[in-house]
Protein backbone atom coordinates (compact mmCIF):
# COMPACT_ATOMS: atom_id res chain seq x y z
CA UNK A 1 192.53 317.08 -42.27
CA UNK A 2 194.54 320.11 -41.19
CA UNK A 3 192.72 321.53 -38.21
CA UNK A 4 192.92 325.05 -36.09
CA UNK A 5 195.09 323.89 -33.36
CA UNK A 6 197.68 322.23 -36.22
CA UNK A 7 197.25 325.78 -37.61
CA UNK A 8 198.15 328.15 -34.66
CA UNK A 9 201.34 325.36 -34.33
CA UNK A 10 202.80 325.44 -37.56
CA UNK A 11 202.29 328.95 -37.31
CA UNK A 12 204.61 329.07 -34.43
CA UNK A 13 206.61 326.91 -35.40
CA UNK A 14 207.13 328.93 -38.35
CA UNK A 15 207.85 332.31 -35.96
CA UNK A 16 210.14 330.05 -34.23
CA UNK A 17 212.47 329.66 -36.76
CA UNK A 18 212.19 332.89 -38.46
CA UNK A 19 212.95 334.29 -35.06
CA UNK A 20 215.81 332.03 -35.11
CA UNK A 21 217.00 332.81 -38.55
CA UNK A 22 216.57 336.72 -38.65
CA UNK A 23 216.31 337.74 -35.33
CA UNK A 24 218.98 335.60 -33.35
CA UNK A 25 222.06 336.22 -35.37
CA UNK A 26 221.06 340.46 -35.13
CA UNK A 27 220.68 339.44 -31.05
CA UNK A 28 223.91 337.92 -30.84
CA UNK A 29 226.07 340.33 -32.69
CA UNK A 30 224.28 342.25 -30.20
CA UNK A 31 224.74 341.00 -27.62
CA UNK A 32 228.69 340.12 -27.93
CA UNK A 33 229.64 343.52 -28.64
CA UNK A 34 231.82 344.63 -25.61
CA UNK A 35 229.90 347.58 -23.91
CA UNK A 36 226.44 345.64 -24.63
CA UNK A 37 228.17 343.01 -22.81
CA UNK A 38 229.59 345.12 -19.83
CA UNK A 39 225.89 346.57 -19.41
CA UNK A 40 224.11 342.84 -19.08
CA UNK A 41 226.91 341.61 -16.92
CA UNK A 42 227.25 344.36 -14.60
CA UNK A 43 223.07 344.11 -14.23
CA UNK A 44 222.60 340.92 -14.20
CA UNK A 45 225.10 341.42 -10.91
CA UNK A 46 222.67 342.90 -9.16
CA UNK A 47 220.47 340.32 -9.01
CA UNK A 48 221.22 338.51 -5.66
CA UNK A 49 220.32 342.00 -4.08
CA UNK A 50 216.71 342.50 -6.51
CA UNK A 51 215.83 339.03 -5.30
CA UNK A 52 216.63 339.57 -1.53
CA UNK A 53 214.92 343.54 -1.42
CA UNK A 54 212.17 341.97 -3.57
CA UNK A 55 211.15 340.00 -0.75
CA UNK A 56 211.32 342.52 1.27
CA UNK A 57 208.90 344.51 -0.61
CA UNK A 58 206.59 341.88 -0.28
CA UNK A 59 206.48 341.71 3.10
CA UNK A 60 206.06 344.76 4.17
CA UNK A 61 202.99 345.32 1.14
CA UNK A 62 200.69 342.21 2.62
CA UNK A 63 197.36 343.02 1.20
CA UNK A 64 195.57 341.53 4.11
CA UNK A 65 194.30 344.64 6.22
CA UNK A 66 195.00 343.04 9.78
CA UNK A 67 197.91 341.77 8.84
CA UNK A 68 199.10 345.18 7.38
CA UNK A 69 197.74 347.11 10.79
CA UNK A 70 199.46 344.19 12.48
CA UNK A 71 202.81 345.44 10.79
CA UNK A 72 202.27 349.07 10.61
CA UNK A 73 204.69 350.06 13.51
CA UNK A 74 207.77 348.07 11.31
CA UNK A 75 206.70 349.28 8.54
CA UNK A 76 209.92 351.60 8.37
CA UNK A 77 212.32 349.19 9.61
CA UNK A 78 211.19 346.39 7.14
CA UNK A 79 211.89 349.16 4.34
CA UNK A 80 215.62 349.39 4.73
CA UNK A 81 216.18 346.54 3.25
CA UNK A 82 214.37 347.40 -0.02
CA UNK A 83 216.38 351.27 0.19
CA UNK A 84 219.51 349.78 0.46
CA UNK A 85 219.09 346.67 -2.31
CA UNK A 86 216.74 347.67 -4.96
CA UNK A 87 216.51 351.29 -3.94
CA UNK A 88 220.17 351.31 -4.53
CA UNK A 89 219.92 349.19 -7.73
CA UNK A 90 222.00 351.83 -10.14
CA UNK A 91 224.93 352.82 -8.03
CA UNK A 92 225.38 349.13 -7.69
CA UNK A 93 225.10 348.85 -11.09
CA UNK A 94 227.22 351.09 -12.56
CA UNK A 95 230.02 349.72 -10.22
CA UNK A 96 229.49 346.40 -12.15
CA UNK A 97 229.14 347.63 -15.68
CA UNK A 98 232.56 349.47 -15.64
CA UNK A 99 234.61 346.80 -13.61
CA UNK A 100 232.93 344.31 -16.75
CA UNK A 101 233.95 346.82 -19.20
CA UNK A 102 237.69 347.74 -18.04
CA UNK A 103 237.78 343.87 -18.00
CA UNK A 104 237.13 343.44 -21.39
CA UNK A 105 239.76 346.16 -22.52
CA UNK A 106 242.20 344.70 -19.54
CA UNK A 107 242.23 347.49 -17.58
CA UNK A 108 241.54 347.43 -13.78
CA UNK A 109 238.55 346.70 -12.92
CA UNK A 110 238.32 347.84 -9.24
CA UNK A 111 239.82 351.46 -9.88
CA UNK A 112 237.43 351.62 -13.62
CA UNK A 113 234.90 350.50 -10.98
CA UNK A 114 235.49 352.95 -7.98
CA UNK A 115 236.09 355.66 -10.59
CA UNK A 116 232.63 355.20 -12.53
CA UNK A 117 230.54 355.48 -9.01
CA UNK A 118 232.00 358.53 -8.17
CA UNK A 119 231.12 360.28 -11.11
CA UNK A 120 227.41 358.20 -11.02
CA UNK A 121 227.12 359.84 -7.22
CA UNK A 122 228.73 363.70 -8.62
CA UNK A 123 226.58 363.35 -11.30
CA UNK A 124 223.16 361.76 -9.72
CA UNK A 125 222.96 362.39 -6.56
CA UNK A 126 222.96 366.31 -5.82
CA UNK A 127 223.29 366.64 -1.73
CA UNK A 128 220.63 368.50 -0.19
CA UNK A 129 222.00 371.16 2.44
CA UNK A 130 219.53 371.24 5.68
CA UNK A 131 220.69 374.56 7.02
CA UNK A 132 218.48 374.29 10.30
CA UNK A 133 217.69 370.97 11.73
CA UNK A 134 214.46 369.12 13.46
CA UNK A 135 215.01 368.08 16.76
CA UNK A 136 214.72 364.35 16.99
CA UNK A 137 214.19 364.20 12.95
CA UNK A 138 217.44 365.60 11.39
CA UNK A 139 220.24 367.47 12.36
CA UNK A 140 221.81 370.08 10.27
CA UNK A 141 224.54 369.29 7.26
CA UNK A 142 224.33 367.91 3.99
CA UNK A 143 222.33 365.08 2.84
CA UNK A 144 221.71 362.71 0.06
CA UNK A 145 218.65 361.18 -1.44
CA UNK A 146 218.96 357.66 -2.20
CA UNK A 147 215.81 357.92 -4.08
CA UNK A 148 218.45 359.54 -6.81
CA UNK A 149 220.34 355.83 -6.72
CA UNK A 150 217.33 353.47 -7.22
CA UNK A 151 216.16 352.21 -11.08
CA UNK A 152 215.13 355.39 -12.32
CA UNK A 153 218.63 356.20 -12.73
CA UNK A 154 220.12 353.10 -13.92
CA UNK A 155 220.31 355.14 -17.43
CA UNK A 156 222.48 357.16 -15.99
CA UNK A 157 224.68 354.75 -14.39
CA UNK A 158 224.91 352.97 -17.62
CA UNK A 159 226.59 355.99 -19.78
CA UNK A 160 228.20 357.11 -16.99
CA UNK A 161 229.72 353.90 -16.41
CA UNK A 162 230.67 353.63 -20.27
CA UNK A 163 231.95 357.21 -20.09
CA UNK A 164 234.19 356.98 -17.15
CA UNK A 165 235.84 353.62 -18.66
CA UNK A 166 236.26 355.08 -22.31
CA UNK A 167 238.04 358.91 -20.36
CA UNK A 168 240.21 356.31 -18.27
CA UNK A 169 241.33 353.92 -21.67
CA UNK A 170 241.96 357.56 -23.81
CA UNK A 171 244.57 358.59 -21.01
CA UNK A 172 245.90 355.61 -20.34
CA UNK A 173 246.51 355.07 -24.09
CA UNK A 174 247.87 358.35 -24.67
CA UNK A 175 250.36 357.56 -21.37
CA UNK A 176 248.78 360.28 -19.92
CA UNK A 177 249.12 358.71 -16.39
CA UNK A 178 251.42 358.19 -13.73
CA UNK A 179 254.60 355.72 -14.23
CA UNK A 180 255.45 354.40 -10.84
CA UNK A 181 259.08 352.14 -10.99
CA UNK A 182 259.22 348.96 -11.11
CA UNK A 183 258.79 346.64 -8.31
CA UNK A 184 255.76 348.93 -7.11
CA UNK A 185 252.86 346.51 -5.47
CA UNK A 186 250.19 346.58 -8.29
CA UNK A 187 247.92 348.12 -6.26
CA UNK A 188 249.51 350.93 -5.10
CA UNK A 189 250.91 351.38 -9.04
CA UNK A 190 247.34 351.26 -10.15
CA UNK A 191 246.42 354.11 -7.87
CA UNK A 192 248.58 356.28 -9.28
CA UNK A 193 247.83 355.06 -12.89
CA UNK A 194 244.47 356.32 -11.94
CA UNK A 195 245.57 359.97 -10.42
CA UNK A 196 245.34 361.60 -13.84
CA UNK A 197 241.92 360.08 -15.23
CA UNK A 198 239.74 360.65 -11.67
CA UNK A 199 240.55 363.57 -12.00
CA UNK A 200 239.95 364.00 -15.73
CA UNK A 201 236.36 362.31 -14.70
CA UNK A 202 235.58 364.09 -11.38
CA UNK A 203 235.96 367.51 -13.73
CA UNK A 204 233.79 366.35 -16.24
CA UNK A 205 230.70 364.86 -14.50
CA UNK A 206 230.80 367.85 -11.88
CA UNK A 207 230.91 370.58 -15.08
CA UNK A 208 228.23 368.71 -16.20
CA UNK A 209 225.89 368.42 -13.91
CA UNK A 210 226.76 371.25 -11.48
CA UNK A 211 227.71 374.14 -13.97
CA UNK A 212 225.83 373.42 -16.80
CA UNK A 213 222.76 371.43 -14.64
CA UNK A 214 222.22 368.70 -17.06
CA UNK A 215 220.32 366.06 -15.95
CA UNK A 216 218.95 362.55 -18.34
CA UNK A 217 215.90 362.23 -16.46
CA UNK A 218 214.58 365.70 -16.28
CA UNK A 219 215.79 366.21 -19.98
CA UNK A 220 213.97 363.22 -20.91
CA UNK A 221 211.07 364.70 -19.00
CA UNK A 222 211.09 368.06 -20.53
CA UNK A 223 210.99 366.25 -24.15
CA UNK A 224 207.47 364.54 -23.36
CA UNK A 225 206.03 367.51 -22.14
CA UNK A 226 203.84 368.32 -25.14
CA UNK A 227 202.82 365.35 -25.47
CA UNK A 228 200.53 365.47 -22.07
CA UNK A 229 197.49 366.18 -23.39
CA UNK A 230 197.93 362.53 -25.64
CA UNK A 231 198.95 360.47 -22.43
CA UNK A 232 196.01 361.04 -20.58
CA UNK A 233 192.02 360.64 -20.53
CA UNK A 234 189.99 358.06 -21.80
CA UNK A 235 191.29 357.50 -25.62
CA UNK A 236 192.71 354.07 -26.68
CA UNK A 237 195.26 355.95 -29.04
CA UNK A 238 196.46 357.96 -26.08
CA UNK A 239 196.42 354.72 -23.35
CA UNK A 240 198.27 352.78 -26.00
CA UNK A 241 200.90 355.70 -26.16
CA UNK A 242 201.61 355.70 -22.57
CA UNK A 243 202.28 351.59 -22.12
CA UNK A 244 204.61 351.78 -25.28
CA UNK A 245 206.69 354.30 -23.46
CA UNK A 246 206.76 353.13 -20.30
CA UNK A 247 207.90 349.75 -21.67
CA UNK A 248 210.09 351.60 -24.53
CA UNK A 249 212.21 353.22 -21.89
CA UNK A 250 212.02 349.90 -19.33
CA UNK A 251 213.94 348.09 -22.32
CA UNK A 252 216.45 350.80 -23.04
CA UNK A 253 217.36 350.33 -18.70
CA UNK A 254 214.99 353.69 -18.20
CA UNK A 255 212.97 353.36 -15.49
CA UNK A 256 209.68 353.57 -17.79
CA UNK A 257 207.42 355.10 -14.75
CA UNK A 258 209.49 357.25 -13.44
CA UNK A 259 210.53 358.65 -16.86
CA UNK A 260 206.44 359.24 -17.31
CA UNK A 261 205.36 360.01 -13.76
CA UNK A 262 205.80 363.96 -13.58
CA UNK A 263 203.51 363.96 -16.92
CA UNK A 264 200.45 361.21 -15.79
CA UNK A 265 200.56 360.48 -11.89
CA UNK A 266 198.96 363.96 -11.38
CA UNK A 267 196.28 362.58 -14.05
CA UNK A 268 196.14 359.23 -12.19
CA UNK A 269 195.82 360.61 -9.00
CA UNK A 270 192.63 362.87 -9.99
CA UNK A 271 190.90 359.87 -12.36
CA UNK A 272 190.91 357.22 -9.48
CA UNK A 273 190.28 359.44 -6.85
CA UNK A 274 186.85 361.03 -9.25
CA UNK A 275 186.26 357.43 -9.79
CA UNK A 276 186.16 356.47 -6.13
CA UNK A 277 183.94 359.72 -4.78
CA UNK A 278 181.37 358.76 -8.08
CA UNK A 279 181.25 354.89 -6.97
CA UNK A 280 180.95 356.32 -2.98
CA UNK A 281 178.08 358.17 -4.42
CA UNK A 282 176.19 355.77 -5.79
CA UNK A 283 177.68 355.86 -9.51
CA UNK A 284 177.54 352.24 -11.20
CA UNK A 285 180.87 351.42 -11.32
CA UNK A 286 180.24 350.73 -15.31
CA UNK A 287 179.71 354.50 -15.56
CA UNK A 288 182.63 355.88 -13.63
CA UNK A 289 184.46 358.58 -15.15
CA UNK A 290 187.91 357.46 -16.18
CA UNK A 291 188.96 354.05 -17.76
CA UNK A 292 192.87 354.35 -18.25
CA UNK A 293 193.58 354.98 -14.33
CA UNK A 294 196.63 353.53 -12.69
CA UNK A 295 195.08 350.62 -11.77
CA UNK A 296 193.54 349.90 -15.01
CA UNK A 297 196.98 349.29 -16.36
CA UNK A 298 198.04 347.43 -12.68
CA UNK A 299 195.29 344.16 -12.72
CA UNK A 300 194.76 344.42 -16.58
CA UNK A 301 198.08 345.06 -17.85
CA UNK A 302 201.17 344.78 -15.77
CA UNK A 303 200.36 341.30 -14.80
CA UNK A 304 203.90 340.63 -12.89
CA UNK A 305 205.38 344.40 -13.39
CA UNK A 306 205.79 346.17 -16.16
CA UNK A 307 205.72 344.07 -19.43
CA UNK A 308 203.30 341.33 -18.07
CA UNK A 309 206.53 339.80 -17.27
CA UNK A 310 204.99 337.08 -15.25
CA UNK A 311 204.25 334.89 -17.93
CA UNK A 312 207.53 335.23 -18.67
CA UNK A 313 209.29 334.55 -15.84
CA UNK A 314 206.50 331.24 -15.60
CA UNK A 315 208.06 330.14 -19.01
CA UNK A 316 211.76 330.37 -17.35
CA UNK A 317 210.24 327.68 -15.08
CA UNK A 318 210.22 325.33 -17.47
CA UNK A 319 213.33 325.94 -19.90
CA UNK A 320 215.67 324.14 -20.77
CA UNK A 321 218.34 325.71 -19.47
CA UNK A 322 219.82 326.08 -16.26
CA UNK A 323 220.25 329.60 -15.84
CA UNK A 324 216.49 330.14 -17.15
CA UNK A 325 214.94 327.37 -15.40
CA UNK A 326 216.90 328.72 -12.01
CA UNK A 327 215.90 332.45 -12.24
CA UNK A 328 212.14 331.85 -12.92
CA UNK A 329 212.03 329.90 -9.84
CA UNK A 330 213.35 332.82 -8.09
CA UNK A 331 211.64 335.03 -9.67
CA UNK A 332 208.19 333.55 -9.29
CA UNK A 333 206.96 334.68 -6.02
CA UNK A 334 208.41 338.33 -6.31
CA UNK A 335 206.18 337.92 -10.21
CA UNK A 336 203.23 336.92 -8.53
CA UNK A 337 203.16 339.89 -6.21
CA UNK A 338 204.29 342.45 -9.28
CA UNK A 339 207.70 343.06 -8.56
CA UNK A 340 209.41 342.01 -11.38
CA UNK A 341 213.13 343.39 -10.58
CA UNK A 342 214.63 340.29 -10.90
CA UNK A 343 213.49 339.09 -14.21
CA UNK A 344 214.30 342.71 -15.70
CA UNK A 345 217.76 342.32 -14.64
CA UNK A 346 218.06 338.74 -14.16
CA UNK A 347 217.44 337.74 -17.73
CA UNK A 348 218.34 340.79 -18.45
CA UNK A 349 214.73 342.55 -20.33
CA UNK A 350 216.95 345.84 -19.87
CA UNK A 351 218.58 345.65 -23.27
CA UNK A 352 217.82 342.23 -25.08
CA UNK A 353 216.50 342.54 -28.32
CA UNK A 354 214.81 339.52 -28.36
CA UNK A 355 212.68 339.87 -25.23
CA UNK A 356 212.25 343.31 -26.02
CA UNK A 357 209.67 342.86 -28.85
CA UNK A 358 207.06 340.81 -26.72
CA UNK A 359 207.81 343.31 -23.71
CA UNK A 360 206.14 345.85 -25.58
CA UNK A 361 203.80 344.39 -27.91
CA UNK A 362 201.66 342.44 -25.32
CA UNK A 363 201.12 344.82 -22.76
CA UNK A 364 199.49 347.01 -25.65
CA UNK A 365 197.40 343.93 -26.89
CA UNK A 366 196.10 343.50 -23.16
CA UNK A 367 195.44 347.20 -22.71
CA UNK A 368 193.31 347.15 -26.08
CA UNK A 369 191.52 344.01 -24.99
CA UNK A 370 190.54 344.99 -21.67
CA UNK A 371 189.15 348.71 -23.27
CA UNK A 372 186.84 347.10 -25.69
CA UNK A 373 185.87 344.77 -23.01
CA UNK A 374 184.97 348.16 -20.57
CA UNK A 375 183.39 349.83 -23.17
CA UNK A 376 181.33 347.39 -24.25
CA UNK A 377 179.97 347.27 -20.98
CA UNK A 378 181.11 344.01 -19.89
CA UNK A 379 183.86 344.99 -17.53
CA UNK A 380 183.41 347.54 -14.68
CA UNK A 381 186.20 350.91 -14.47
CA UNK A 382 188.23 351.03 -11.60
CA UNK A 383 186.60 351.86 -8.14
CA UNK A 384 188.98 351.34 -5.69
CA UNK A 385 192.85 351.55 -4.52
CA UNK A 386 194.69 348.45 -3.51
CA UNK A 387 198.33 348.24 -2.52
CA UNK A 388 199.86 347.18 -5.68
CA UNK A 389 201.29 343.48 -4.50
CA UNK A 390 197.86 342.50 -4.70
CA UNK A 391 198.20 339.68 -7.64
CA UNK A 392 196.94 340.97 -10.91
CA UNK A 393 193.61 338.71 -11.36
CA UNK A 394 192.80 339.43 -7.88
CA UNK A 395 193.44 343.02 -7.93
CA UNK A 396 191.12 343.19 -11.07
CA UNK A 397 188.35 341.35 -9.29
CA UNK A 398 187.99 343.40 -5.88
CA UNK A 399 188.88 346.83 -7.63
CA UNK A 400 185.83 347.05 -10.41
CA UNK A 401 183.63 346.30 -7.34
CA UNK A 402 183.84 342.19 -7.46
CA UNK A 403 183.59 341.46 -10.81
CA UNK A 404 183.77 338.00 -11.92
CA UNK A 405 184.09 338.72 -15.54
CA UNK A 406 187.26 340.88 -14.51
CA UNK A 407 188.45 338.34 -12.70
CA UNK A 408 188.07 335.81 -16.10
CA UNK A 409 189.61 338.97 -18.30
CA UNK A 410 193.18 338.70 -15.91
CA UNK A 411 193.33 335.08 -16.12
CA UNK A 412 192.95 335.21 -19.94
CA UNK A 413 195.59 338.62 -20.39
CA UNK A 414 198.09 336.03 -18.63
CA UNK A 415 197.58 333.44 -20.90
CA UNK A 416 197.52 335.67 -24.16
CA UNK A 417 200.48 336.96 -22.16
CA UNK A 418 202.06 333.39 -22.13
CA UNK A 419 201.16 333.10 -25.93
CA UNK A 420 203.08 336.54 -27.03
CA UNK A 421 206.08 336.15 -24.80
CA UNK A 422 206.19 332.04 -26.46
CA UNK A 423 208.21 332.01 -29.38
CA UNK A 424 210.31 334.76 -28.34
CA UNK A 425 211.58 333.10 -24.97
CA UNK A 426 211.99 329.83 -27.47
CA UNK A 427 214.51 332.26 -29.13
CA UNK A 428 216.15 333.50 -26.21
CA UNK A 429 216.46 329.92 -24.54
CA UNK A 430 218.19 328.60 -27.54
CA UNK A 431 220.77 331.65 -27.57
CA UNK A 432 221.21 330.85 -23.98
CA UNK A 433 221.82 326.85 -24.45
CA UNK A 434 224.14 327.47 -26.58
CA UNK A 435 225.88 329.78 -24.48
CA UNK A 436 226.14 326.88 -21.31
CA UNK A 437 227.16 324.61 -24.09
CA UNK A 438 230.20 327.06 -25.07
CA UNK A 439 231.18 327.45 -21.36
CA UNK A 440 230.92 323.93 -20.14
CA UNK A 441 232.93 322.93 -23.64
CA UNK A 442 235.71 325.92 -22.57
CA UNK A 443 235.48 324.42 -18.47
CA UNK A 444 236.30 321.17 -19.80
CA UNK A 445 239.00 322.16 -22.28
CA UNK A 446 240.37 324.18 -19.41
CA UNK A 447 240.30 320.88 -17.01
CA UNK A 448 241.63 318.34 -19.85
């Protein structure tokens, strides 16, 4: 007798191998072409420093109120570490992804490298001129914001990167460079190789941003503008809209809430805060005002970060592979608290077709879920404001006013989680497998 649960197996079986069959071959052409390459390699470098500032994060975001109070006077000092690691995370990045990609075109890495993060820093981060000082504070000169260097503008370290590598290989192919004689040290010949092309990219990234003030993010920004009054309120259409692009642009390596903050935090802000002032005046917290508030997304949705990626990273656990098996340890604790860095860049998410699909596609079945379950009464809105390292269950259950059932609707979100991201990591683990079969097959061709 073929029952249900042989059903909803050969069924996934069945994704499995179509996944395998249509899906893999597209993800590895993909994924071997050169600058597709450069940009996984030079993010997946960053990792040791996601993991370390993760931790970081953690501590200093305890959601235990006397052991926050308890903490309070560090509270700056224990965020340097984050600033400088994750906060940091694209002008490390785009050191990485052009030193991968002059690699792969045998070119010099270090100068492709040096090169790309000057034009990342002309091009990114703007200095801000303090013309009269604060005694004690900040003393007068030029500044700049490293907020400008963090994820939001790993975008832009990516085609700058790409950019800087491809003006540097056009020159040096067209011998427009500096010959030194032979018998030069390489290193001082490769500095003057490079005279010619920094300056070529120095021109072009400073005319770009400077004189003709373009920047990605606020172009990007500009774009979404009319669609404002569709990202907001209480419609499913218009919640769904906002989680696909916020995980649209997390897969493309654009920081998906930063892209959408200058359109919906202003929203957010008002539709908890109208939420909390109704519950404080004695408003059931089943008739609040807005549904699709921050936090609504936080404990229902972005269980782990972004992309419910703690399912994810829970499945890593238990691969098959090394690599896999290695990072979801890591990546667990950092996951449980919903900072999900290092499985974004670890795997990488950022540009993998594969784990793209279920990035998007179950946050939006979890949103839809939890709405029918609020509007049918059965779920509580949103009454209060945690820190968000509060683990996503959790955070549901003390923030619609200690609701069990909210508590029950995170658990299951994981697990439908678990059951989207499945097949798809099945995929992925098998293209990775493969891959520590090649290199261990190359190491011991290389040692026989």
């Amino acid at each position: 007798m073929f029952t249900t649960t042989q059903g909803g197996v050969f069924i996934m079986d069945k994704l499995i191998a179509w996944l395998d069959a249509k899906l893999l071959p597209i993800a590895n052409k993909m994924g071997n072409q050169r600058h597709m390459t450069a940009i996984r390699k030079g993010i997946i470098g960053t990792l040791p420093l996601t993991i370390v500032g993760s931790f970081f994060t953690i501590l200093n975001n305890i959601p235990i109120p006397s052991v926050a109070a308890a903490m309070a006077p560090y509270k700056e000092v224990l965020d340097i570490p984050f600033r400088f690691t994750v906060g940091m995370l694209a002008l490390y990045a785009v050191f990485g992804i052009a030193f991968s990609l002059a690699q792969s075109y045998k070119m010099d890495g270090l100068t492709s490298g040096l090169l790309a993060t000057m034009a990342f820093l002309v091009s990114t981060a703007a200095p801000i001129h303090v013309l009269k000082g604060v005694k004690n504070v900040i003393e007068p000169g030029r500044y700049l914001n490293i907020a400008n260097l963090g994820a939001s503008s790993l975008f832009a370290s990516i085609v700058t990167a790409i950019v800087t590598v491809e003006i540097f290989r056009f020159l040096k192919e067209k011998n427009i460079t500096i010959k030194m004689p032979a018998g030069v040290p390489p290193e001082v010949s490769n500095s003057f190789v490079a005279l010619f092309p920094a300056a070529a990219v120095l021109i072009v990234f400073w005319v770009i941003r400077h004189i003709l003030n373009f920047n990605i993010a606020t172009f990007l920004s500009t774009v979404l503008m009319p669609l404002k009054g569709i990202l907001v309120g209480n419609s499913l259409p218009g919640g769904l809209l906002t989680i696909f692009l916020i995980c649209a642009f997390w897969t493309m390596g654009i920081h998906g809430a930063a892209i959408m903050d200058p359109l919906i935090r202003p929203f957010w802000e008002v539709s908890i805060a109208t939420n909390m002032a109704e519950f404080t005046a004695g408003t059931s917290a089943h008739h609040l005002s807005t549904i699709f508030t921050e936090q609504f997304l936080q404990w229902f949705v972005w269980i782990g970060g972004a992309g419910g990626t703690l399912a994810l990273v829970v499945l890593f656990m238990f691969s098959k592979s090394k690599y896999l098996k290695e990072l979801g340890k890591l990546a667990f604790l950092p996951g449980l608290f919903n900072i999900n860095e290092p499985i974004m860049f670890g795997a990488p998410v950022v540009m993998n077709p594969i784990l793209a699909i279920p990035f998007i596609i179950a946050p939006l079945i979890t949103a839809t879920i939890a709405y029918i379950g609020t509007v049918s009464g059965l779920i509580p809105m949103m009454m209060a404001r945690l820190p968000f390292t509060v683990p996503g269950p959790i955070g549901a259950w003390i923030s619609t006013n200690w609701s069990v059932w909210a508590l029950l609707l995170g658990i299951l979100n994981f697990i439908i989680d678990l059951a989207i991201y499945y097949p798809f990591f099945k995929a992925f683990e098998r293209q990775q497998l493969d891959k520590e079969a090649a290199d261990l097959a190359a190491l011991a061709e290389k040692e026989s």
